[in-house]
Protein backbone atom coordinates (compact mmCIF):
# COMPACT_ATOMS: atom_id res chain seq x y z
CA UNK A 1 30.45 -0.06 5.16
CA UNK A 2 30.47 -1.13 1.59
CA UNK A 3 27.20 -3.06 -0.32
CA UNK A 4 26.68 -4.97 -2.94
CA UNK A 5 23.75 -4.28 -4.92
CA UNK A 6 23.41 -7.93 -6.17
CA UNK A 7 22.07 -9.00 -3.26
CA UNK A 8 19.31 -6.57 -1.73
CA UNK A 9 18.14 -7.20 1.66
CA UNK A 10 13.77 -6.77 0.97
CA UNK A 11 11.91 -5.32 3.41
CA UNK A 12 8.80 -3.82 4.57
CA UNK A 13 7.68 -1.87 7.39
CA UNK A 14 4.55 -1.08 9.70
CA UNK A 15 4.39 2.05 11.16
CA UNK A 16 1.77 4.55 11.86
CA UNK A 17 4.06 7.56 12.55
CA UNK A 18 4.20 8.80 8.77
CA UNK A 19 8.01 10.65 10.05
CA UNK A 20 9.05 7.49 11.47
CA UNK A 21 8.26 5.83 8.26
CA UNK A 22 10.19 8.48 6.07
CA UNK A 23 12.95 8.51 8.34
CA UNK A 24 13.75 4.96 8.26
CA UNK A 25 13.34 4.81 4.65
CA UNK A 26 15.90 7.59 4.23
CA UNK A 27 17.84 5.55 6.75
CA UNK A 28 17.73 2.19 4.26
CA UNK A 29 18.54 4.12 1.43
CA UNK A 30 22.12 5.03 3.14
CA UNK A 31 22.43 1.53 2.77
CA UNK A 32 22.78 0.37 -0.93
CA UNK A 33 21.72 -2.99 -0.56
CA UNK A 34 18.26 -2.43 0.71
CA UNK A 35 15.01 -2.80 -1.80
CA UNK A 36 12.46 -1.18 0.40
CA UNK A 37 9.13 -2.58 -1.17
CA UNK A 38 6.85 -1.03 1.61
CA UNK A 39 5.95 1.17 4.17
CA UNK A 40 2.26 0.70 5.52
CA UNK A 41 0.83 2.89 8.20
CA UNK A 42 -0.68 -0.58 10.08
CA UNK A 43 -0.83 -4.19 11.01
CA UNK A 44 -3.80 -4.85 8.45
CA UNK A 45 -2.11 -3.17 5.34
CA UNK A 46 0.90 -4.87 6.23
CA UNK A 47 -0.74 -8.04 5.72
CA UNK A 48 -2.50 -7.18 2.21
CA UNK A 49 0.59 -5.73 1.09
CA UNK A 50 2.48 -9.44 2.48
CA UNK A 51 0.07 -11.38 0.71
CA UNK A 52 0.41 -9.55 -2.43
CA UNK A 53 4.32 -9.79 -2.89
CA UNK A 54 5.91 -12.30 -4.61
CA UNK A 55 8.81 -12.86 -3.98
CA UNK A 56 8.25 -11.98 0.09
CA UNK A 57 10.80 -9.85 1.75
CA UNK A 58 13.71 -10.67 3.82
CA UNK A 59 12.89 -8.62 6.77
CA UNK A 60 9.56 -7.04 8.16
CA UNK A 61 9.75 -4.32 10.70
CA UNK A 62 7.03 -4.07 12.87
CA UNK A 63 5.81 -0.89 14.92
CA UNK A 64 4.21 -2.25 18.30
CA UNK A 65 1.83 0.72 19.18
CA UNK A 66 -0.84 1.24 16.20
CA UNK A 67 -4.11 1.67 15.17
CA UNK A 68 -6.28 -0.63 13.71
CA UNK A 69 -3.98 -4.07 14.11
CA UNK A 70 -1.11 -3.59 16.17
CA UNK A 71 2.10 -5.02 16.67
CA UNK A 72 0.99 -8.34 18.78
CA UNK A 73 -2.24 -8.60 16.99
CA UNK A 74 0.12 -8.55 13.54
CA UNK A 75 2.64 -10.83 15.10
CA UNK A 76 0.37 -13.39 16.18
CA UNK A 77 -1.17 -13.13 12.37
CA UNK A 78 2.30 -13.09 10.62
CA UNK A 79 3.61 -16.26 12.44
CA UNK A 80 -0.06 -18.45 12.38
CA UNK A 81 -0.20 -17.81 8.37
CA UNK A 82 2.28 -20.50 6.80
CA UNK A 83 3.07 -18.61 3.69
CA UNK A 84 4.50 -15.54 6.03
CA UNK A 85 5.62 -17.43 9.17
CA UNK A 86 9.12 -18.01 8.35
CA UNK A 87 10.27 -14.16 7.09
CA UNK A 88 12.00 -12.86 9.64
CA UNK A 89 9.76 -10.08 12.07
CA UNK A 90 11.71 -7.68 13.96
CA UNK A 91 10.09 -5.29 16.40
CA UNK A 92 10.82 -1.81 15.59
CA UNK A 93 8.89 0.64 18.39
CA UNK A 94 9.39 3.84 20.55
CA UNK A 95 8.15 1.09 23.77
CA UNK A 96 10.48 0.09 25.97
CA UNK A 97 7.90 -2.07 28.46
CA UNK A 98 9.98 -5.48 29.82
CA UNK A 99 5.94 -7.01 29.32
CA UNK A 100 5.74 -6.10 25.51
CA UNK A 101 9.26 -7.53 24.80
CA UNK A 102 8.43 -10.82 26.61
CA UNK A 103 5.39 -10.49 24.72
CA UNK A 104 7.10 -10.14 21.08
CA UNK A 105 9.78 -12.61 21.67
CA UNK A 106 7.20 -15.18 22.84
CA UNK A 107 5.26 -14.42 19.41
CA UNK A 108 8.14 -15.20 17.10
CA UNK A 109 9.61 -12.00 16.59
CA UNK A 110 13.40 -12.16 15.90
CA UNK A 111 14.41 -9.16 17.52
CA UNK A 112 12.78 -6.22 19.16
CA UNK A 113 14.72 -2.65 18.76
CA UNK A 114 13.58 0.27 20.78
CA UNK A 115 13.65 3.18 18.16
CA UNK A 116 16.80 5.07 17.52
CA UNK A 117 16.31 8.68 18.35
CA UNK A 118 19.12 10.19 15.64
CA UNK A 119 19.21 9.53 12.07
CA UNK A 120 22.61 8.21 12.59
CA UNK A 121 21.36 6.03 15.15
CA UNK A 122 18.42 4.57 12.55
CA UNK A 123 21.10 4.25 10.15
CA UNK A 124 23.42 2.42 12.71
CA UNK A 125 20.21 -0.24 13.02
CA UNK A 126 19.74 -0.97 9.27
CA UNK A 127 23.64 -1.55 8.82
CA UNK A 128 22.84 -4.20 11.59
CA UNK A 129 19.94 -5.17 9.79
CA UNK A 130 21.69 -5.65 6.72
CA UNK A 131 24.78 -7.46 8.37
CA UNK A 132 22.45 -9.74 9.53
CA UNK A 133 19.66 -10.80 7.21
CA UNK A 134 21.48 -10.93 3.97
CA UNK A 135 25.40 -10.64 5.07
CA UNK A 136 25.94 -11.93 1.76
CA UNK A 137 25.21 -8.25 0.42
CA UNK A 138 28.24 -6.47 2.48
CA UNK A 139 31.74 -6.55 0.61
């Protein structure tokens, strides 16, 4: 798939798995049209880091399972906060539990993506990503 750099999809990410975190970077970077502006290791840096950016991202990707403030604690914290609740939150975790899906779908979250297990597979997901929060940005 081709990119235009024009037209960078912005995202961050929460994850407490500092491999997952480097993986999916390296997996955004195949992908031309991708500014990643930050990788946090938790719910409660996501939000500092959110609240610092201007302009906001196009896409958050939010681990479920971490310490501190996790996923549904974030969620609930994203979509409450008026300034945050319309960027687009899509659930990025290793859990595959029916309960926490219900759970982040009923919270707002756009999507929810049990993690890819290949690189290729991780780099399959942010070609979707791409394709589907700024589809202006493929040629």
């Amino acid at each position: 798939m081709r990119y235009s750099s024009e037209f960078p999809l912005r995202i961050v990410m929460a994850d407490d798995d500092p491999d997952d975190r480097l993986m999916a970077k390296d997996a955004f970077d195949e992908c031309t049209s991708v500014d990643c502006v930050g990788f946090v290791e938790d719910g409660e840096l996501l939000l500092a880091l959110l609240r610092q950016l201007e302009p906001l991202p196009r896409l958050i990707l939010l681990d479920w399972n971490m310490p501190r403030k996790n996923g549904r604690e974030t969620l609930m914290e994203l979509k409450a906060d008026r300034a945050l609740s319309s960027v687009p939150t899509v659930v990025l975790t290793t859990s595959s539990d029916p309960n926490d899906i219900e759970a982040a779908i009923a919270l707002g979250a756009e999507g929810f993506m049990i993690k890819p297990i290949t690189f290729e597979g991780l780099v399959a997901f942010a070609e979707e990503m791409v394709v589907r929060y700024a589809p202006e940005a493929v040629l």
